[in-house]
C-alpha atoms as a PDB file:
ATOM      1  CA  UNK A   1      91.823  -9.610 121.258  1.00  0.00           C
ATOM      2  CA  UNK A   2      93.826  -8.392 117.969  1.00  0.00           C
ATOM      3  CA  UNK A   3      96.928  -7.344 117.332  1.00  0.00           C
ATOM      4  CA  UNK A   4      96.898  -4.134 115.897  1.00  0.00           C
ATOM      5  CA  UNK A   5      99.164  -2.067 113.286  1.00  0.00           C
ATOM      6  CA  UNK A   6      99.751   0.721 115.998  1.00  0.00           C
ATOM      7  CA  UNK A   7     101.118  -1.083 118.969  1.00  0.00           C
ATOM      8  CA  UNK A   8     103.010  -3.989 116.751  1.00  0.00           C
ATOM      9  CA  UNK A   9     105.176  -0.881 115.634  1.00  0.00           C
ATOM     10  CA  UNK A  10     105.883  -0.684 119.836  1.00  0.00           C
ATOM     11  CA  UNK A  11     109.454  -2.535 120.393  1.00  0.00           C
ATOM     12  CA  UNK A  12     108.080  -4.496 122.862  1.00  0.00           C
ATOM     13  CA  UNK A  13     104.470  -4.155 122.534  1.00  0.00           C
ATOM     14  CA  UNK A  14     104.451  -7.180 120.676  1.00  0.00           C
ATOM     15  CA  UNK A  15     106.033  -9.031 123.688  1.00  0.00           C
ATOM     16  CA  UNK A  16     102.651  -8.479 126.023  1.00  0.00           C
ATOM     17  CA  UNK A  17     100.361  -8.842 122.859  1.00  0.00           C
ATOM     18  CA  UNK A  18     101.541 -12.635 122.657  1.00  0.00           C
ATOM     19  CA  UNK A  19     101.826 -13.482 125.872  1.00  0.00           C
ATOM     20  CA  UNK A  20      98.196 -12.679 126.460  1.00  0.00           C
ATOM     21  CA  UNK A  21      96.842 -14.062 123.052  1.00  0.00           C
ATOM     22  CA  UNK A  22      98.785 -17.620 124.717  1.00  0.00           C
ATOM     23  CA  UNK A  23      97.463 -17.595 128.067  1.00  0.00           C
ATOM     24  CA  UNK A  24      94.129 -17.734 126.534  1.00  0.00           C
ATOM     25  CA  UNK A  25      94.612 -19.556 123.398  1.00  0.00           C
ATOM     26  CA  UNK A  26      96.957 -22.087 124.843  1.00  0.00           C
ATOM     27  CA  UNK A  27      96.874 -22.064 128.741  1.00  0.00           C
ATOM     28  CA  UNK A  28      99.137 -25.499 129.041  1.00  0.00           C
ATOM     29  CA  UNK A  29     102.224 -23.209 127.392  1.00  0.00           C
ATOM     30  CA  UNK A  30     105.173 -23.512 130.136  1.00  0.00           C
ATOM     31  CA  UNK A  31     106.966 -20.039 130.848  1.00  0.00           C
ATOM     32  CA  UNK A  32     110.142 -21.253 129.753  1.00  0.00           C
ATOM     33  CA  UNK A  33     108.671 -22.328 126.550  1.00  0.00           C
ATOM     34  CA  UNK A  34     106.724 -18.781 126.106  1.00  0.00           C
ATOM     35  CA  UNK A  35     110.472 -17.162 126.977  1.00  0.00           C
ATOM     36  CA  UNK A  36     112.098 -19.488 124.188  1.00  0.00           C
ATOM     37  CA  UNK A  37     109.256 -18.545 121.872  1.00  0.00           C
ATOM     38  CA  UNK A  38     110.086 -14.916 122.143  1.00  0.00           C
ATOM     39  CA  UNK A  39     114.065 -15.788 121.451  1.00  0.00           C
ATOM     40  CA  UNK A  40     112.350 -17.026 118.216  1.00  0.00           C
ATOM     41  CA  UNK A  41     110.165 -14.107 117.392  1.00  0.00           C
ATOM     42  CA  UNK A  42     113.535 -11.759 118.136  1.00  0.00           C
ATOM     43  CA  UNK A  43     115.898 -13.685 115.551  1.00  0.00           C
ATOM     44  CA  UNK A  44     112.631 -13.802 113.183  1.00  0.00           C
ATOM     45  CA  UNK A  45     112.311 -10.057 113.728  1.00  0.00           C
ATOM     46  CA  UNK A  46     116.041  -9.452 113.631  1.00  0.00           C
ATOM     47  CA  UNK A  47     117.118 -10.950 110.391  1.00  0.00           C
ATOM     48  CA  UNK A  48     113.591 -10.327 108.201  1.00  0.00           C
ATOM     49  CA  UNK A  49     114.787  -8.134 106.446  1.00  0.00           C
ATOM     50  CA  UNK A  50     117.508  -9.934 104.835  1.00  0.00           C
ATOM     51  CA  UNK A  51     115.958 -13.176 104.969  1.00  0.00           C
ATOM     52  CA  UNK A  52     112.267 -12.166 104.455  1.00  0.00           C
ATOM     53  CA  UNK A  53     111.063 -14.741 107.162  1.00  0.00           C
ATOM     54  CA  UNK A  54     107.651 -12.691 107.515  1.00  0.00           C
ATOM     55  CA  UNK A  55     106.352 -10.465 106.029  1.00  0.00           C
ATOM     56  CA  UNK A  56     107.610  -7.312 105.703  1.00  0.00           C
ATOM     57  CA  UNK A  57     104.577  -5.049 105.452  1.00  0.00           C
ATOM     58  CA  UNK A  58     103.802  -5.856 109.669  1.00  0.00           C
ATOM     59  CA  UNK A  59     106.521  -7.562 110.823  1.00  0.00           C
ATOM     60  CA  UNK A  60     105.745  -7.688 114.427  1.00  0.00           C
ATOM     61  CA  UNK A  61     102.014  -8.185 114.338  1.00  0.00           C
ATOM     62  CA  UNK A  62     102.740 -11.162 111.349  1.00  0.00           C
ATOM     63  CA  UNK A  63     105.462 -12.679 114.065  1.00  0.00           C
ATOM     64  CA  UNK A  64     102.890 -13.163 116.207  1.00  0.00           C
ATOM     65  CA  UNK A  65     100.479 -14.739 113.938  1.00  0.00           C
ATOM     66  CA  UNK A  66     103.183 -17.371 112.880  1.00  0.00           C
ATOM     67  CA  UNK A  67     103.451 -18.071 116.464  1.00  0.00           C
ATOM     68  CA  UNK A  68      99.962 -18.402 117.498  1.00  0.00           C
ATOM     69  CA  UNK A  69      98.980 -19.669 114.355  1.00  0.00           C
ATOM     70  CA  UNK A  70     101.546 -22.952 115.659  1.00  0.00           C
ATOM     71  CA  UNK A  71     100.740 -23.277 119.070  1.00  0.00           C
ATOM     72  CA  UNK A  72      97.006 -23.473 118.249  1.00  0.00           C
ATOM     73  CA  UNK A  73      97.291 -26.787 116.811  1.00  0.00           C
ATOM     74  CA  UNK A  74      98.882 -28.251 120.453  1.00  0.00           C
ATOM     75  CA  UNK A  75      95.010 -28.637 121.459  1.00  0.00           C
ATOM     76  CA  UNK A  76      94.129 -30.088 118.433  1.00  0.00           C
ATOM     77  CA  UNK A  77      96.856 -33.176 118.637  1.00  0.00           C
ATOM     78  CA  UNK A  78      99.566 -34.315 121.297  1.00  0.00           C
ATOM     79  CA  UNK A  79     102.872 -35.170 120.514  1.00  0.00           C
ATOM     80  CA  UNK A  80     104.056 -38.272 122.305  1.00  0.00           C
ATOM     81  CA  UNK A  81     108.163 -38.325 123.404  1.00  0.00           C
ATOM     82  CA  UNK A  82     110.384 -39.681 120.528  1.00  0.00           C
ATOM     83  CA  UNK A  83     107.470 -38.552 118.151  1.00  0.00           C
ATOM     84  CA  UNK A  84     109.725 -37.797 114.980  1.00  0.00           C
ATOM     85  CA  UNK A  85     108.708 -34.561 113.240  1.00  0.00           C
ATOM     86  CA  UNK A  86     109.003 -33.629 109.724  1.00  0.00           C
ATOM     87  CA  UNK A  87     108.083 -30.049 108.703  1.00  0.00           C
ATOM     88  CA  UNK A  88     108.054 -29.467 105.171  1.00  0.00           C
ATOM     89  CA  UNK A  89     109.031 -26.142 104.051  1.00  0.00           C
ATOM     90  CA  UNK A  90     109.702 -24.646 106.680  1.00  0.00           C
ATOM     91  CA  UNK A  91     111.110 -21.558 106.376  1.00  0.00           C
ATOM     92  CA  UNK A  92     111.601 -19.581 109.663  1.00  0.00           C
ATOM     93  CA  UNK A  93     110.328 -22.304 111.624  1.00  0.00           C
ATOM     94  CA  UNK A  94     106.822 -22.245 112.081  1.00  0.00           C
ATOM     95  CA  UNK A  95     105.494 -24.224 112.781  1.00  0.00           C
ATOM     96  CA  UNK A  96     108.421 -27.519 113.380  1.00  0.00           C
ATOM     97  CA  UNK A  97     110.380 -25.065 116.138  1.00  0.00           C
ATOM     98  CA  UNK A  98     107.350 -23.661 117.611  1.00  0.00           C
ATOM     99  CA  UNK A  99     106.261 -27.063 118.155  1.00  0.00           C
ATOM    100  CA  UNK A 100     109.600 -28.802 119.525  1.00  0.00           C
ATOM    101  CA  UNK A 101     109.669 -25.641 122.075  1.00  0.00           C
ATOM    102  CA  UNK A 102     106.593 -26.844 123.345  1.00  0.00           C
ATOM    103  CA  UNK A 103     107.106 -30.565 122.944  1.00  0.00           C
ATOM    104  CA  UNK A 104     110.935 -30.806 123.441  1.00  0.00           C
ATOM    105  CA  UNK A 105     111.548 -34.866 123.685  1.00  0.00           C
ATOM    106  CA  UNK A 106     110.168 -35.015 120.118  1.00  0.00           C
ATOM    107  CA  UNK A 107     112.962 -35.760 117.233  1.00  0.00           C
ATOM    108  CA  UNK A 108     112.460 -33.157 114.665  1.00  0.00           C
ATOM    109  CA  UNK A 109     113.370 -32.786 110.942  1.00  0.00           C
ATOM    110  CA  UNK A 110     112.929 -29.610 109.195  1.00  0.00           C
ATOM    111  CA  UNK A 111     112.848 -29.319 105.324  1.00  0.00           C
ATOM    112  CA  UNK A 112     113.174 -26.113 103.213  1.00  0.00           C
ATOM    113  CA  UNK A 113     114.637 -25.176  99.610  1.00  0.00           C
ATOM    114  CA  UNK A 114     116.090 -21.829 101.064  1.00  0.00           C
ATOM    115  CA  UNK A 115     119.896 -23.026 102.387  1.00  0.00           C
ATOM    116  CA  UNK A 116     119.469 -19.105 103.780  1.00  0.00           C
ATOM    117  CA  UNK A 117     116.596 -20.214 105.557  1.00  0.00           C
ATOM    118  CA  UNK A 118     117.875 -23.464 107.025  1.00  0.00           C
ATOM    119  CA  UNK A 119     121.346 -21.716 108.135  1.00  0.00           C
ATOM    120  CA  UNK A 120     118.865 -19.033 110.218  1.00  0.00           C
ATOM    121  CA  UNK A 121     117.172 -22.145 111.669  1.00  0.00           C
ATOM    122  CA  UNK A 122     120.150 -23.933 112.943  1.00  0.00           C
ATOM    123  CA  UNK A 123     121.668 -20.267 114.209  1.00  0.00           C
ATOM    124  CA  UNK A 124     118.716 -19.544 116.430  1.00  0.00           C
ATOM    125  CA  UNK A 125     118.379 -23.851 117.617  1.00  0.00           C
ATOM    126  CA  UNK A 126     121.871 -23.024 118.710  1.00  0.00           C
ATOM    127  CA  UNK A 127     120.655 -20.140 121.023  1.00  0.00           C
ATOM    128  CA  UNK A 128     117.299 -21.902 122.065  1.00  0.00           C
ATOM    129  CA  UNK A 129     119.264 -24.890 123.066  1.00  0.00           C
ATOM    130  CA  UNK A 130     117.294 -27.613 121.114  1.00  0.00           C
ATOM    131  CA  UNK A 131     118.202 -29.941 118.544  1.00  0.00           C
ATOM    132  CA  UNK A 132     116.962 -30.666 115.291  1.00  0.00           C
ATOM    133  CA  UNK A 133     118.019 -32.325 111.929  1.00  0.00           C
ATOM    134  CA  UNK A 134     117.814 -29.736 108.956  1.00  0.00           C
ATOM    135  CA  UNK A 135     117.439 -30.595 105.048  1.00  0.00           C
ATOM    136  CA  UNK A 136     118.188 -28.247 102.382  1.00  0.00           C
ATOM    137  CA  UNK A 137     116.561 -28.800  98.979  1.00  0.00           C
ATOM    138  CA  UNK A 138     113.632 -29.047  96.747  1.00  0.00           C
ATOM    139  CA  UNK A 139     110.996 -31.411  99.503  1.00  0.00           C
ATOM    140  CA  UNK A 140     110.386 -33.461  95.724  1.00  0.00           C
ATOM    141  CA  UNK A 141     114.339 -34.820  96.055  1.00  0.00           C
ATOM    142  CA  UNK A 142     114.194 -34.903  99.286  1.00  0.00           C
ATOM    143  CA  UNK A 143     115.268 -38.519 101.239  1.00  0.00           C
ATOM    144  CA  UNK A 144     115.333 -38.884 105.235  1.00  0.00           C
ATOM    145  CA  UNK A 145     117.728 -41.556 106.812  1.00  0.00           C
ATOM    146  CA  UNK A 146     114.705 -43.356 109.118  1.00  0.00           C
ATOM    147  CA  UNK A 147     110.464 -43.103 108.633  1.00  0.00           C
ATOM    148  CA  UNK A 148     108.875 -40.168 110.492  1.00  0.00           C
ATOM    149  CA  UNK A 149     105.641 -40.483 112.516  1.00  0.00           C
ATOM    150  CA  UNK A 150     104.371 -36.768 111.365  1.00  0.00           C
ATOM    151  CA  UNK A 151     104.966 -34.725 108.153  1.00  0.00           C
ATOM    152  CA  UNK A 152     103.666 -31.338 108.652  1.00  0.00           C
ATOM    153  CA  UNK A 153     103.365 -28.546 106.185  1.00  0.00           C
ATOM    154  CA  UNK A 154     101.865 -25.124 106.293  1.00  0.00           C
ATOM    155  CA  UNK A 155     102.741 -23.497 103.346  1.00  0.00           C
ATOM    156  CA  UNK A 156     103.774 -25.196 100.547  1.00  0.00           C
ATOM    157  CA  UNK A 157     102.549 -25.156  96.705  1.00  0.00           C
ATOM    158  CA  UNK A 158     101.579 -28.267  95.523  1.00  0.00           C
ATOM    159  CA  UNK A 159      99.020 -30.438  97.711  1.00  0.00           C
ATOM    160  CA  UNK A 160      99.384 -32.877  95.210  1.00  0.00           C
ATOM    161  CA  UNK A 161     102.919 -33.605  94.882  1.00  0.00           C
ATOM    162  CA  UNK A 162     103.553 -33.292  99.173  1.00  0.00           C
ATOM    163  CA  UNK A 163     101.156 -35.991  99.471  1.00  0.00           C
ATOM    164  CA  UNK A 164     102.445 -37.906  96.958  1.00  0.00           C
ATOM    165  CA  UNK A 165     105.844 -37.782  98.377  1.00  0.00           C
ATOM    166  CA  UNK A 166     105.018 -38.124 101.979  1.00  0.00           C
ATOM    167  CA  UNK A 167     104.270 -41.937 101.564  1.00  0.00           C
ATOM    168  CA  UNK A 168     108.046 -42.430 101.318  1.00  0.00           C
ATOM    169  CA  UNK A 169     108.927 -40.379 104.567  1.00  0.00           C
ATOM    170  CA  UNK A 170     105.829 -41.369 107.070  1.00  0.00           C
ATOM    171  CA  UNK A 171     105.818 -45.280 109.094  1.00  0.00           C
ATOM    172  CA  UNK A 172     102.918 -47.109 108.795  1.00  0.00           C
ATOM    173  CA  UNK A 173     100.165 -45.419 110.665  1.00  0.00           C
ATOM    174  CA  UNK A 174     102.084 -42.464 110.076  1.00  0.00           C
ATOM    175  CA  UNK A 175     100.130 -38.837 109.696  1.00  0.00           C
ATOM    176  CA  UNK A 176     100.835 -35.991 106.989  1.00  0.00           C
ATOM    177  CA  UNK A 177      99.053 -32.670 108.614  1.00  0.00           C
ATOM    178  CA  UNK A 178      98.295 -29.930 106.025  1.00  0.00           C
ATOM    179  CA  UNK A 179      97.559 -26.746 107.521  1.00  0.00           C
ATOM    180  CA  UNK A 180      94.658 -25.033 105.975  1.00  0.00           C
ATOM    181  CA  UNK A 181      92.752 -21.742 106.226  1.00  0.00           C
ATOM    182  CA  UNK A 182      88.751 -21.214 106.342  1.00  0.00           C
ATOM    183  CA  UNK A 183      88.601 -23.304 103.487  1.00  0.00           C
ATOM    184  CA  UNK A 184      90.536 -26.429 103.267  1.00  0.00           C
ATOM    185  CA  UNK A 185      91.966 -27.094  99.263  1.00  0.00           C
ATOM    186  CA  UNK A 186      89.565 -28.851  97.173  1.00  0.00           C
ATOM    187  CA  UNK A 187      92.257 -30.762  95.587  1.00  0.00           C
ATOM    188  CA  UNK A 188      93.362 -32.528  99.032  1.00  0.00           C
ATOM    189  CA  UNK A 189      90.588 -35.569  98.832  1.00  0.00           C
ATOM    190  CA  UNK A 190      91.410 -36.689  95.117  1.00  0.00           C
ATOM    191  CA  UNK A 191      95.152 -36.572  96.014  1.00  0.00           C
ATOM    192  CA  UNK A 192      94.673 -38.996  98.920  1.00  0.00           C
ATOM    193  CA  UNK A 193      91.938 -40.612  96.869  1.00  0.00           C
ATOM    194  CA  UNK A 194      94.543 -41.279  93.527  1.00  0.00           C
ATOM    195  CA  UNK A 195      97.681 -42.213  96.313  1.00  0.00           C
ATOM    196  CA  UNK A 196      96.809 -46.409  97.605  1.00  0.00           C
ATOM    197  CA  UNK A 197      99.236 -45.532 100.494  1.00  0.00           C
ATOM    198  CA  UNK A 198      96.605 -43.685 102.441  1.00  0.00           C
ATOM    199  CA  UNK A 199      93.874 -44.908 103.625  1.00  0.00           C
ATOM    200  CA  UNK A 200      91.666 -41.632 104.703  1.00  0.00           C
ATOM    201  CA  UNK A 201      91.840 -37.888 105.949  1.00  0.00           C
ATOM    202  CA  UNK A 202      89.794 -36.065 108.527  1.00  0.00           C
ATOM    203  CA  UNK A 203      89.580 -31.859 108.721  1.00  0.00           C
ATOM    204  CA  UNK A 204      89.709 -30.884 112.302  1.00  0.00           C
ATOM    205  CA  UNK A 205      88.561 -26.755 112.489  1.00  0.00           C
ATOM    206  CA  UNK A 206      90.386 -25.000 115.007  1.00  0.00           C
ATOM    207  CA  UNK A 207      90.376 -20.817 115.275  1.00  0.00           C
ATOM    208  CA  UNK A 208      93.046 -18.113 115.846  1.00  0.00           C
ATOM    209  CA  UNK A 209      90.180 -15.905 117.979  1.00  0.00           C
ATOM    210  CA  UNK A 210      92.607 -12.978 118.629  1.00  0.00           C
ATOM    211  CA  UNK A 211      93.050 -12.788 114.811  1.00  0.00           C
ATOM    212  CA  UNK A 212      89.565 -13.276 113.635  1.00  0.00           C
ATOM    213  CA  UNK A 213      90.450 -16.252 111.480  1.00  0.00           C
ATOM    214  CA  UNK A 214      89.141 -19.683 111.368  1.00  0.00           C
ATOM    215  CA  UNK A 215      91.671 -22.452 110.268  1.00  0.00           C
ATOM    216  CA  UNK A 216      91.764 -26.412 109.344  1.00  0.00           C
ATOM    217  CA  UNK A 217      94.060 -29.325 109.848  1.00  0.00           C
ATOM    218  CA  UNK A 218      93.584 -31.617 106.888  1.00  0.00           C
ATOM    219  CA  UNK A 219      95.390 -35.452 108.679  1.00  0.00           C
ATOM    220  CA  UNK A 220      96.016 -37.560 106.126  1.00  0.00           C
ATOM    221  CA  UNK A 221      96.713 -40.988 107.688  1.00  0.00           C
ATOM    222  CA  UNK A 222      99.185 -43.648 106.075  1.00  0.00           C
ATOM    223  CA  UNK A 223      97.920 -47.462 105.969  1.00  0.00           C
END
């Protein structure tokens, strides 16, 4: 199934489009979660304009793909209670909220320069009822007050530089998890390679069928 231009211009087309991509993409999704997860896409939707949480050019149908894109990765890795959460750069919240809707007893951190961006993430936490810790500033300065068990990034410049600073922020045994498109950044093995805090990475492929796209998760695991 796709998503296309025509019925993401629909009001609530979108709405239907979603909750059928998830019931076959991710059939363990709870309907309270899936309801919470359109609260999400709403306040996305609602403040894009100003904010420029999506894009703007298909707001709806890109919405979606944020979403999905995020709740694919549940059948790719559990996340245990207490599990504490770092997303890094994480703009409107994909995928660190996504992922605490679905997996609400983990503790999660969210990290993004944007202060406009952080204040829209602790507006719409408010109205979905969840907690979270939020961090405003450039990810290189940033400093946590206790050692996460995940850092997860999806869009971010610098491979490099993330993985560098993640050995500071992840426990022992801890995981950094770069999502990656069809083709996983070349420059992801000699950064682990050059940084004696990690010990080795795996690429796990996973797919976004409705959207024709196939996707890696680079896990880079701490020693």
């Amino acid at each position: 199934m796709s998503v296309s231009r025509e019925t993401s211009k629909s009001n609530d087309s979108w709405r239907v489009d979603l909750k059928n991509i998830l019931t076959e993409s991710t059939p363990h999704l709870s309907d309270l979660s899936f309801e919470k997860l359109c609260l999400l896409a709403d306040e996305t939707l609602n403040e894009n304009e100003l904010l420029h949480l999506v894009s703007r050019r298909d707001p709806e149908n890109e919405v979606v793909k944020q979403i999905v894109d995020s709740a694919a990765i549940t059948n790719c890795l559990s996340l245990c209670p207490g599990c504490r959460l770092l997303d890094v750069g994480s703009g409107a919240g994909f995928p660190g909220i996504v992922l605490k809707l679905i997996f609400p007893d983990i503790k999660l951190y969210t990290l993004d320069s944007s202060p406009r961006k952080i204040d829209f993430q602790r507006r719409v936490c408010g109205k979905l009822e969840i907690s979270a810790t939020f961090l405003s500033c450039d990810f290189r300065r940033a400093a946590l007050d206790e050692l996460v068990d995940i850092v997860i990034v999806k869009a971010l410049g610098s491979k490099r530089d993330v993985i560098r600073k993640s050995r500071n922020w992840l426990r022992s045994s801890g995981k950094l998890i770069l999502m990656e498109g069809k083709t996983p950044d070349h420059t992801i093995e000699s950064s682990v390679s050059r940084t004696n805090a990690f010990s080795h990475h795996i690429l796990v492929p996973y797919s976004l069928a409705a959207f024709g796209s196939a996707r890696h998760l680079a896990i880079v695991y701490k020693k």
